[in-house]
Protein backbone atom coordinates (compact mmCIF):
# COMPACT_ATOMS: atom_id res chain seq x y z
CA UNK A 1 0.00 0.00 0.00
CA UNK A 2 1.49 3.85 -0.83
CA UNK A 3 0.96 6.13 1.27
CA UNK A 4 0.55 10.23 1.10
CA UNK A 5 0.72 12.01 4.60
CA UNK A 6 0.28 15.54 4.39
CA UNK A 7 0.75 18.71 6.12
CA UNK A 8 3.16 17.18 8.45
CA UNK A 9 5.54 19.02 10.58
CA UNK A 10 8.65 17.34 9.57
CA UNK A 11 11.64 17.28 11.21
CA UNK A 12 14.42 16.59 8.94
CA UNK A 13 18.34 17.96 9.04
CA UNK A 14 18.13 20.25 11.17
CA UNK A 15 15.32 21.94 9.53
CA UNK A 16 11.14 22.18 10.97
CA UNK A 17 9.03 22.80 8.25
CA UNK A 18 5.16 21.43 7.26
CA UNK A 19 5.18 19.63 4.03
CA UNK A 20 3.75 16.34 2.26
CA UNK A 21 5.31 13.32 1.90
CA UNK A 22 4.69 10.54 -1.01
CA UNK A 23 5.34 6.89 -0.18
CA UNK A 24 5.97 4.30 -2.95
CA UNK A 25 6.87 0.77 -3.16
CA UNK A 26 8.97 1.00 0.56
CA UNK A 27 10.67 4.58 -0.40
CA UNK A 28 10.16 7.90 -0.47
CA UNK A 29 9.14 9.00 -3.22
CA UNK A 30 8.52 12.61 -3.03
CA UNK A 31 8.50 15.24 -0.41
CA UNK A 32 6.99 18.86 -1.21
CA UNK A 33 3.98 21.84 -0.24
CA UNK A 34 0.96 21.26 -1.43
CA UNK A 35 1.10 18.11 -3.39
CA UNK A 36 -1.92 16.43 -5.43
CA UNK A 37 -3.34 13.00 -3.76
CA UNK A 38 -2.91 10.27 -6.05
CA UNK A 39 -3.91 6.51 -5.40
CA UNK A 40 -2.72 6.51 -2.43
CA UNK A 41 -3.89 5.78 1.46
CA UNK A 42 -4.19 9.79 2.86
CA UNK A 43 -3.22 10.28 6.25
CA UNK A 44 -3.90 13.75 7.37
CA UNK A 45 -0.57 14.72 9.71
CA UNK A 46 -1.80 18.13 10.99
CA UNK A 47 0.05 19.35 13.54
CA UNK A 48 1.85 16.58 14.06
CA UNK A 49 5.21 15.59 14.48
CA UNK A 50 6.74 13.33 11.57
CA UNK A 51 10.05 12.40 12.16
CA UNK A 52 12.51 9.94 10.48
CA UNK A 53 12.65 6.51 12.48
CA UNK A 54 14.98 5.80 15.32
CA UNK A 55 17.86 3.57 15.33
CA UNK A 56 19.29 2.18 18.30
CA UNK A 57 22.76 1.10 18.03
CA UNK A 58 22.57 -1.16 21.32
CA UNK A 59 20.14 -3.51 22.42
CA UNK A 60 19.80 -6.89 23.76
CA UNK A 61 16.57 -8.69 22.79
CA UNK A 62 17.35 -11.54 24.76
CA UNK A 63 16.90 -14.21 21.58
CA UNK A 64 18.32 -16.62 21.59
CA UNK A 65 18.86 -18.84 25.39
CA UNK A 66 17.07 -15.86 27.53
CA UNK A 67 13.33 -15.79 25.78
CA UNK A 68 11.96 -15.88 29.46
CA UNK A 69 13.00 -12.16 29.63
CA UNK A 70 11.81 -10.88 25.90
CA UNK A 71 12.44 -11.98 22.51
CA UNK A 72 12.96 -10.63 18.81
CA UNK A 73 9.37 -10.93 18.02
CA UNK A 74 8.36 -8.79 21.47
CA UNK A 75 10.67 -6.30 22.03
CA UNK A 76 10.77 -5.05 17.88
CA UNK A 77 6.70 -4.83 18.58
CA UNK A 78 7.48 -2.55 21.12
CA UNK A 79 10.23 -0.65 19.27
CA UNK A 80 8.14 -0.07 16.25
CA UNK A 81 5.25 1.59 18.82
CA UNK A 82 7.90 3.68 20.55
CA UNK A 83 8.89 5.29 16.67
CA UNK A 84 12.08 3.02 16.59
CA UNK A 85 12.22 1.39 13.07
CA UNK A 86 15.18 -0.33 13.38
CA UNK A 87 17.63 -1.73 15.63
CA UNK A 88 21.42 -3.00 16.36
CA UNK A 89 21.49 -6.16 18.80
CA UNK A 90 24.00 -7.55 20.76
CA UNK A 91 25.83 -10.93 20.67
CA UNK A 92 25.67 -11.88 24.49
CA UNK A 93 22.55 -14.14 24.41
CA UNK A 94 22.54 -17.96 24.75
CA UNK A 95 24.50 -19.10 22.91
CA UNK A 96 26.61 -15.89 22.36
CA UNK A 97 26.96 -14.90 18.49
CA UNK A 98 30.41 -15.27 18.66
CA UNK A 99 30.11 -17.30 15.04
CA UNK A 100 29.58 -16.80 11.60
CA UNK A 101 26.83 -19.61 11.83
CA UNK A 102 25.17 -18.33 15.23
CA UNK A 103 24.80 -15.05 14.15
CA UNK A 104 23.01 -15.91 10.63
CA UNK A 105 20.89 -18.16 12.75
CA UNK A 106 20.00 -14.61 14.65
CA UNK A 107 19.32 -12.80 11.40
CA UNK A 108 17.26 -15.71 10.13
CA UNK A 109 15.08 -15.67 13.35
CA UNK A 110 14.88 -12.25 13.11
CA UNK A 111 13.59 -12.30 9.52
CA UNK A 112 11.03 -14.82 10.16
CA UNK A 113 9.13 -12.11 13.12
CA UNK A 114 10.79 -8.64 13.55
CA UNK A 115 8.66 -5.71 13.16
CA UNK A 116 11.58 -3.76 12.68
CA UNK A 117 14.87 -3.39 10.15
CA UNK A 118 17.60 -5.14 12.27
CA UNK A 119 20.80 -5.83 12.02
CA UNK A 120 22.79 -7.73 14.75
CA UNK A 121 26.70 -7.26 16.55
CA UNK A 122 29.48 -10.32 15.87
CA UNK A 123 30.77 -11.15 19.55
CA UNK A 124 34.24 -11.47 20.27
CA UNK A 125 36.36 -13.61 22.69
CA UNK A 126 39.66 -14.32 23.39
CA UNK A 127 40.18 -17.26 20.67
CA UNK A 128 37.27 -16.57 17.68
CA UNK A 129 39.62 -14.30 15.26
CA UNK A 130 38.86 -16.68 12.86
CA UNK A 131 35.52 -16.23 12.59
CA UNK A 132 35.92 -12.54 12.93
CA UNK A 133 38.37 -12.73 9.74
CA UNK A 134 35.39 -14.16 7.87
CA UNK A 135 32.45 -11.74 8.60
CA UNK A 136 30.60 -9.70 6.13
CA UNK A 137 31.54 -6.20 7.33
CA UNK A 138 28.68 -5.14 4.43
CA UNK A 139 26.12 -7.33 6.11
CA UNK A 140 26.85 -6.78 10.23
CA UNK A 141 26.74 -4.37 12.43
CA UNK A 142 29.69 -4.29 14.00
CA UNK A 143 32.23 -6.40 15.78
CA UNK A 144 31.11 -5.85 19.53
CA UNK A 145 34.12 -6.53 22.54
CA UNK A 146 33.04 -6.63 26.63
CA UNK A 147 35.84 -4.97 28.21
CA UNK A 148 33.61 -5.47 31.24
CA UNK A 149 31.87 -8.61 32.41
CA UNK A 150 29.46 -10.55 29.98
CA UNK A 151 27.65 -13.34 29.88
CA UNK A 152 29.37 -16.76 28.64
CA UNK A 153 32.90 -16.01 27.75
CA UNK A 154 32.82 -12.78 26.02
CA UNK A 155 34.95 -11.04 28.59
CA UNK A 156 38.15 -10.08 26.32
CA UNK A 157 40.65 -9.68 28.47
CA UNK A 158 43.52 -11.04 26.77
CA UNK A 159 46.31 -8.31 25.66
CA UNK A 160 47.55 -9.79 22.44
CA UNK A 161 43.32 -10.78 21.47
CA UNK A 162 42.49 -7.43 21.93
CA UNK A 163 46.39 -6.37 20.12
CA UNK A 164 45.60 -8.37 16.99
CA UNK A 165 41.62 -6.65 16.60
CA UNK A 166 42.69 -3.57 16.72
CA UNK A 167 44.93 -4.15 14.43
CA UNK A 168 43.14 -6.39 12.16
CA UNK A 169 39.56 -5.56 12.18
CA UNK A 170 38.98 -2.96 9.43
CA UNK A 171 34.86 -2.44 10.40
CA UNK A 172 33.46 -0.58 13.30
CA UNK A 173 34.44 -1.85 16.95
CA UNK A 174 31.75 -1.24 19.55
CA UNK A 175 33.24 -1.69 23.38
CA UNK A 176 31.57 -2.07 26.87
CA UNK A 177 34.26 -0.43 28.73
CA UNK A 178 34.43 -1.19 32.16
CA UNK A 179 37.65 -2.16 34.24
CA UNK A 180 36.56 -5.76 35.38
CA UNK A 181 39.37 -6.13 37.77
CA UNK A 182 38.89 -3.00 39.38
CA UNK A 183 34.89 -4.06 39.87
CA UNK A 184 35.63 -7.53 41.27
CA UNK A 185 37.77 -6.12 43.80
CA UNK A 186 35.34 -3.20 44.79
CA UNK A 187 32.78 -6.10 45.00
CA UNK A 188 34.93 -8.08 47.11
CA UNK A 189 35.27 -4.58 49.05
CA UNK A 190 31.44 -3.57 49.89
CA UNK A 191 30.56 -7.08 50.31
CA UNK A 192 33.07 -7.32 53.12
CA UNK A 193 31.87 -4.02 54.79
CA UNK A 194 28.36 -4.63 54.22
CA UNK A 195 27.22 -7.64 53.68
CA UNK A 196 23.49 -8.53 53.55
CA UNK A 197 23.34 -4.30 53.69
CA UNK A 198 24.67 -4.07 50.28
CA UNK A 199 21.93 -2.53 48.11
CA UNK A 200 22.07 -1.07 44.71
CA UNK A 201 22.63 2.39 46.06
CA UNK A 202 26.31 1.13 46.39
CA UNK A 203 26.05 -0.09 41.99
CA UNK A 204 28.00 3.23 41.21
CA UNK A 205 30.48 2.50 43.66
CA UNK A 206 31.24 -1.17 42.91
CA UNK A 207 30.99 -0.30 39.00
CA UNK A 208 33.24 3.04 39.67
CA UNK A 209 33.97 6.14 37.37
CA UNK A 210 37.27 5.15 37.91
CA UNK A 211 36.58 1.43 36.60
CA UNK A 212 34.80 3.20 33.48
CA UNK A 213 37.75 5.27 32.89
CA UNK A 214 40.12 3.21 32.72
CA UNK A 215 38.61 0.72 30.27
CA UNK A 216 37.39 3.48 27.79
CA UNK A 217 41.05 5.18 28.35
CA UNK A 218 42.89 1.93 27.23
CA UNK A 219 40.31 1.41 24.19
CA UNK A 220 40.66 5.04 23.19
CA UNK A 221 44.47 4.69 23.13
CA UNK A 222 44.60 1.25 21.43
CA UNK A 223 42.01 2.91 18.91
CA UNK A 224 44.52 5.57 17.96
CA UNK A 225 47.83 3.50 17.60
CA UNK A 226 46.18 1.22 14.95
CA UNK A 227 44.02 3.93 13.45
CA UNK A 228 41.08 1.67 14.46
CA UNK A 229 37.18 2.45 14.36
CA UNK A 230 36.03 2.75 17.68
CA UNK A 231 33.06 3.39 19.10
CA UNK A 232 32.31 3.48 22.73
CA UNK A 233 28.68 2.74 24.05
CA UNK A 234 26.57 4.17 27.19
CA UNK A 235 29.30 6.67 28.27
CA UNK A 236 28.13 7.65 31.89
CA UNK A 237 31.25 9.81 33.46
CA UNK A 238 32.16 13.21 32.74
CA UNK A 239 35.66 11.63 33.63
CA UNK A 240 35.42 10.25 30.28
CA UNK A 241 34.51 13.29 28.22
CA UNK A 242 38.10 14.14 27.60
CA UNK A 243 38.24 11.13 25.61
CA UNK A 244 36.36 12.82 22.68
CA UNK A 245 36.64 15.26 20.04
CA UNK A 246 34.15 17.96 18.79
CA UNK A 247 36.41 19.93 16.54
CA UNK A 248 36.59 17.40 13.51
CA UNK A 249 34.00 16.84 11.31
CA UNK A 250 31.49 13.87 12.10
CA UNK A 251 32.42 12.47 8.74
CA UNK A 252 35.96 12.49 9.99
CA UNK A 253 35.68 10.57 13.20
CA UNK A 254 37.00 7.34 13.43
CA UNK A 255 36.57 7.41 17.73
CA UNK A 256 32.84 8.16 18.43
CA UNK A 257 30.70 7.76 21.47
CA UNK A 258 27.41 6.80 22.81
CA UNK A 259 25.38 7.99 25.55
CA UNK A 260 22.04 6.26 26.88
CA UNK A 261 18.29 7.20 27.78
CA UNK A 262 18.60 5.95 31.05
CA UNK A 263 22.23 8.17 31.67
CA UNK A 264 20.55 11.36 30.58
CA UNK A 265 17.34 10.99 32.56
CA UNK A 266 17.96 8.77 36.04
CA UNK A 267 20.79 9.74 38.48
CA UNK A 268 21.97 8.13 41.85
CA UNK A 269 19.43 9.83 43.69
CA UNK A 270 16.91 7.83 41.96
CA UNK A 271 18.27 4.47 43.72
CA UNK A 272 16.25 4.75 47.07
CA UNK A 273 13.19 4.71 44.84
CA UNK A 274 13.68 2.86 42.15
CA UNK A 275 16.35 0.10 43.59
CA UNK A 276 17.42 -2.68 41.28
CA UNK A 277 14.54 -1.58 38.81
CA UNK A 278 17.82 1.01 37.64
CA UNK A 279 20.50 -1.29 37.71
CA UNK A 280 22.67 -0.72 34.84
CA UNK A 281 26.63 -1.69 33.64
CA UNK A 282 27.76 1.03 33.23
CA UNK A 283 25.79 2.52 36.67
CA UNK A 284 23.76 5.22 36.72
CA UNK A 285 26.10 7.92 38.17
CA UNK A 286 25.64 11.59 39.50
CA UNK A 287 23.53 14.34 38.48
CA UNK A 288 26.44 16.03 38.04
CA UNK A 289 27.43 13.02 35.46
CA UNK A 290 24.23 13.34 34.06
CA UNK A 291 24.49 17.23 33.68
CA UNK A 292 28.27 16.72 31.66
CA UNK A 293 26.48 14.05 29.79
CA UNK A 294 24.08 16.42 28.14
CA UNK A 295 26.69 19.01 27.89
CA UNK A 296 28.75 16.37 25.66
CA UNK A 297 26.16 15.71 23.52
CA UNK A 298 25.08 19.02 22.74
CA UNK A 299 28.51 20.15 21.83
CA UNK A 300 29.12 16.83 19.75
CA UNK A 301 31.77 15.38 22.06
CA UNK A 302 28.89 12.20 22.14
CA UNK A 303 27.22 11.37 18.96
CA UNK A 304 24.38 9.56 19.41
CA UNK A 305 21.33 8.18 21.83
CA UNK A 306 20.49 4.59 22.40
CA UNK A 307 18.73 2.83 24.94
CA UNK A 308 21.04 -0.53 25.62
CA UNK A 309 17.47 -2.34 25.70
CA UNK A 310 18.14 -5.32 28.30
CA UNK A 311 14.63 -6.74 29.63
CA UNK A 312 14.98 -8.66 33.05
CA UNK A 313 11.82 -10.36 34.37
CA UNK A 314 10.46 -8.53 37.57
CA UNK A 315 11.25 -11.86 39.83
CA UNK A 316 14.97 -11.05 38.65
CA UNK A 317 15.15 -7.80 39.67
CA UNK A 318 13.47 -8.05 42.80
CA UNK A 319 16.33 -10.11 44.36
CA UNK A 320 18.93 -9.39 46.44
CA UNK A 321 21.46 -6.84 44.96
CA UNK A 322 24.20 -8.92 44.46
CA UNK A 323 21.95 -11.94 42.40
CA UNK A 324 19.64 -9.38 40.69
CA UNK A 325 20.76 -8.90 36.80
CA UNK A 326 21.66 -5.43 35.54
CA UNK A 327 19.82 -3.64 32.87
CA UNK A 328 16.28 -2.69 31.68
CA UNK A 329 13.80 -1.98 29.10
CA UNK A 330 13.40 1.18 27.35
CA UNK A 331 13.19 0.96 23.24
CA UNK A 332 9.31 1.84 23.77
CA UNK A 333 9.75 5.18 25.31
CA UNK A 334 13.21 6.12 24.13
CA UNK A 335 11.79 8.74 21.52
CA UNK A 336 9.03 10.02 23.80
CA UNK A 337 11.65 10.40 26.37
CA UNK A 338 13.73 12.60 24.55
CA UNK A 339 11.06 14.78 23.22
CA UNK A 340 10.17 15.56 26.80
CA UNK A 341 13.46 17.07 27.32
CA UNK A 342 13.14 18.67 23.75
CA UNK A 343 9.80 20.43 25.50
CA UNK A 344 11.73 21.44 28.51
CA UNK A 345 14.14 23.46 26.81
CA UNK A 346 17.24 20.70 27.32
CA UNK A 347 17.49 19.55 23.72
CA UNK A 348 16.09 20.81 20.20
CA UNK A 349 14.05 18.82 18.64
CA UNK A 350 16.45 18.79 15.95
CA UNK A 351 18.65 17.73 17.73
CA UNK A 352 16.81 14.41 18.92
CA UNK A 353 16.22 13.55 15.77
CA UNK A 354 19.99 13.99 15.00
CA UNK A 355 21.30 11.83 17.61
CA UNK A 356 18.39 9.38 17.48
CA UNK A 357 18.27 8.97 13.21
CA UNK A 358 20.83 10.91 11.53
CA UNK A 359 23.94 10.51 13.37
CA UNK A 360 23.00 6.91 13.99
CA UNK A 361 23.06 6.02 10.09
CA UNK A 362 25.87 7.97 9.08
CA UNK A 363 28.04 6.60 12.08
CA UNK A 364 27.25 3.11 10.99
CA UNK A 365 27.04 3.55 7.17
CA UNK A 366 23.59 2.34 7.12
CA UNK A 367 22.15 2.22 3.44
CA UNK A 368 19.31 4.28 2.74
CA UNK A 369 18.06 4.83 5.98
CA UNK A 370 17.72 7.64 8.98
CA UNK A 371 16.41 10.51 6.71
CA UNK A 372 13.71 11.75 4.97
CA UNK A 373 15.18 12.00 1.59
CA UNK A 374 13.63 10.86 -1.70
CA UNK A 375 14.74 7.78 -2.44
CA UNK A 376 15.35 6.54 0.97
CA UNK A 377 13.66 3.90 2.45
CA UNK A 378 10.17 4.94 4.37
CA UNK A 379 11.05 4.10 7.84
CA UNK A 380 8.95 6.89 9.18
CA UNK A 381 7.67 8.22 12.20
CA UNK A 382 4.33 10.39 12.98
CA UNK A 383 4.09 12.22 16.90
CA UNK A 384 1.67 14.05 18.15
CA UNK A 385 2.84 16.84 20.45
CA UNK A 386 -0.18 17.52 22.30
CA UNK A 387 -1.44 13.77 23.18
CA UNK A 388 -0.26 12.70 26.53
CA UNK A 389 0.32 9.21 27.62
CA UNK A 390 0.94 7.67 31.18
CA UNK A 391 3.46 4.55 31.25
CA UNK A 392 1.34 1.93 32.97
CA UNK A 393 1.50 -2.08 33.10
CA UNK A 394 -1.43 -1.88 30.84
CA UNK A 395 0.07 -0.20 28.06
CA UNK A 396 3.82 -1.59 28.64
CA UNK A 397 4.55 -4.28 25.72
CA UNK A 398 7.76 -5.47 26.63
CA UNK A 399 7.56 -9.41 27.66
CA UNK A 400 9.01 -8.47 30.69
CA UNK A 401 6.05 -6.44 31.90
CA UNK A 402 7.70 -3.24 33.41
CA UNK A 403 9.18 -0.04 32.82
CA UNK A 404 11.53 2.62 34.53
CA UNK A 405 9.16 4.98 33.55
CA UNK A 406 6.03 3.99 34.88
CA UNK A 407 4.14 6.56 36.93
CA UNK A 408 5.41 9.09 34.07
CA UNK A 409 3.50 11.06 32.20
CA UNK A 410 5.06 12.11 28.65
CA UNK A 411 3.62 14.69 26.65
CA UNK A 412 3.84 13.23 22.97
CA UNK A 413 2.89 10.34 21.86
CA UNK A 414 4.08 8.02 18.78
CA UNK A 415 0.74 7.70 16.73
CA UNK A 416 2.27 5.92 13.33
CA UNK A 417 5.34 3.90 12.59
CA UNK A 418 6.34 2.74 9.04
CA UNK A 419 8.51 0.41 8.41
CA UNK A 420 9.95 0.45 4.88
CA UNK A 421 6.60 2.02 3.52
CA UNK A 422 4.80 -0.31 5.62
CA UNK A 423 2.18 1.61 8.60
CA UNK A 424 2.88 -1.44 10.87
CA UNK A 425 1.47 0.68 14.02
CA UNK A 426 -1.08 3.16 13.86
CA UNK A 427 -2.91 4.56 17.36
CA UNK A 428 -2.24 1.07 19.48
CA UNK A 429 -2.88 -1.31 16.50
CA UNK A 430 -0.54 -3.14 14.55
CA UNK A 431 -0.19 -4.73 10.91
CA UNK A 432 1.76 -7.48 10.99
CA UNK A 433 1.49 -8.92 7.81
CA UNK A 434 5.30 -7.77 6.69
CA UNK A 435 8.55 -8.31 7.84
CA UNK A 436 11.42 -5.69 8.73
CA UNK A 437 14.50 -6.48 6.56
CA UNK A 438 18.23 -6.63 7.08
CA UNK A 439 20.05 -3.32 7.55
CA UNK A 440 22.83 -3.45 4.58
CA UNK A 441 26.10 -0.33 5.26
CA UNK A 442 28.21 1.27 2.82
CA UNK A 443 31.21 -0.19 3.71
């Protein structure tokens, strides 16, 4: 079915302006003032938001091993209604994607029930070179390396490994940078002092800015002696800021960073309330972190917003501190999110849209996508500004059943997603009758 939405406000590089857009056969085909309907399916976008669709770089959709906490099929629904049109996953699930034939098994599943344009991350550990000499750097992601803790045994901690990747690998390297040394022992620490009293108040001291700083620090240096690209996920320091560089061109970067909903919008004053429910890796730090944070991605020092998507069931997180899992869902209000600190005078809207969509694509190389642009693929999103929504259990769709947010009231809310031309959500209802398909880069 084509498509012709008109008298949109769209939000497009850097630019607000109302305007029609033509979909045809997946792509834009034309985007002008007052156009002529055709054949197509009118939908009337008056004074409302249409933006191009997010990309998150980072998340974990639990698929394969860890289904009990979400899967592909779940946590894409709930991207597409949250405006993200396609994703980035990681390779820690069970098993980890740490081969050629595990991950195609990933992009198979994923091609059989995702809502949403995916494309997944090729795991590393200390012996797989071999199968990291063989991947499609046109076809994946990204090579992705835990610096910090992980599940199976994707901690890389082995100097000449992580000697001969840097070297070697001539794609994009995505890290998790935290010191895991340096965390075991401050475990070993608190657990000593407190005991049963250790609660996840004590998450940013165990997982320390100093822990987080010295990973990135090594990775940043490593990038730079081999000339490698590097990019660093969920920064949450301002110790790390110094790492990055504004004053080149974003087309000239070859050391980028990442910094995550949950970073900008939580700090460690939030732990009395919200407990486990915000336990991250990285931790959520100060609001004086979270204040630098902003500051760094205003002035271009980060690059782009993700969520790092990482569903735990609510028996998980309501253990003890020590046994309950880190991480949390967010790709359904990621978008929404951000556009409430767009509203409160933190972050243009242009802006969001830059380090959601355009940023995201032109990091990665992504074909096609994270613009409106004739030609491009229709992976589109429509907002409306003045339609509030409260995050409750009834309206949550992760598998997991919970948010971070609930209790908060946003002020926009996503009203139509398409997918590659495709209205796959409109106003709580979905079309599932199509497929995403398989990010492709420019590599």
């Amino acid at each position: 079915m084509n498509y012709f939405i008109k008298n949109a406000t769209i939000v497009n590089e850097g630019k607000r302006f109302v305007g029609d857009v033509r979909i045809t056969a997946r792509l834009i085909a034309e985007i002008g003032q007052n156009l002529e309907l055709r054949s197509e399916t009118l939908v009337d976008a008056t004074g409302k938001l249409l933006l191009p669709g997010v990309i998150d770089d980072q998340v974990h959709f639990r698929e394969p091993g860890l289904t009990h906490k979400g899967e592909i099929y779940t946590e894409a629904k709930a991207a597409v209604a949250g405006g993200v049109t396609s994703f980035m996953e990681q390779p820690n699930t069970v098993p980890s994607a740490t081969t050629i034939d595990l991950l195609e098994q990933k992009f198979s599943r994923a091609s059989e029930v995702s809502l949403a344009n995916f494309s997944f991350f090729m795991g590393t550990t200390n012996t797989n070179i071999e199968e990291i000499r063989r991947m499609d750097i046109r076809r994946v992601a990204g090579l992705k390396i835990f610096l910090g803790s992980s599940t199976g045994d994707m901690l890389v901690d082995n100097e000449e490994t992580l000697e001969t990747i840097f070297r070697e690998v001539k794609t994009l390297i995505a890290v998790h940078a935290e010191d895991d040394p340096m965390i075991k022992g401050n475990m070993a620490h608190y657990v000593k002092e407190y005991g049963d009293n250790l609660n996840a108040a004590m998450h940013p001291l165990i997982r320390s800015r100093e822990a987080c700083l010295a990973s990135s620090s090594k990775a940043v240096a490593r990038a730079k002696k081999y000339g490698t690209r590097l990019h660093v996920f969920h920064i949450s320091t301002a110790d790390e800021l110094a790492l990055f560089d504004n004053t080149l061109p974003f087309s000239e970067k070859k050391i980028t960073a990442e910094v995550c909903v949950h970073h900008l919008w939580f700090s460690d004053e939030d732990y009395n309330a919200k407990g486990n429910y915000i336990k991250w890796n990285p931790a959520v730090k100060s609001a004086h972190d979270r204040e630098e944070l902003w500051k760094a991605l205003l002035d271009n020092r980060i690059d782009v917003i993700a969520t790092d998507h990482a569903p735990h069931t609510i028996e998980e997180k309501e253990q003890p501190y020590v046994k309950a899992p880190s991480g949390g869902p967010l790709v359904q209000h990621s978008l929404i999110a951000m556009l409430e600190k767009s509203r409160q005078g933190v972050i243009p809207i242009e802006r969001v849209v830059e380090k959601m969509s355009h940023a995201v694509a032109d990091l990665f190389r992504i074909d096609k996508r994270g613009y409106i642009r004739e030609g491009y693929y229709a992976d589109l999103v429509l907002v409306d500004p003045n339609q509030s929504i409260t995050v409750d259990k009834s309206n949550i769709l992760y598998k997991c059943g919970w948010s971070p947010f609930e209790g908060v009231t946003f002020s926009h809310t996503v009203t139509h997603t398409w997918v590659n031309g495709h209205l796959v959500y409109r106003d709580g209802t979905f079309d599932e009758s199509q497929r995403g398909m398989r990010l492709t880069f420019n590599r």
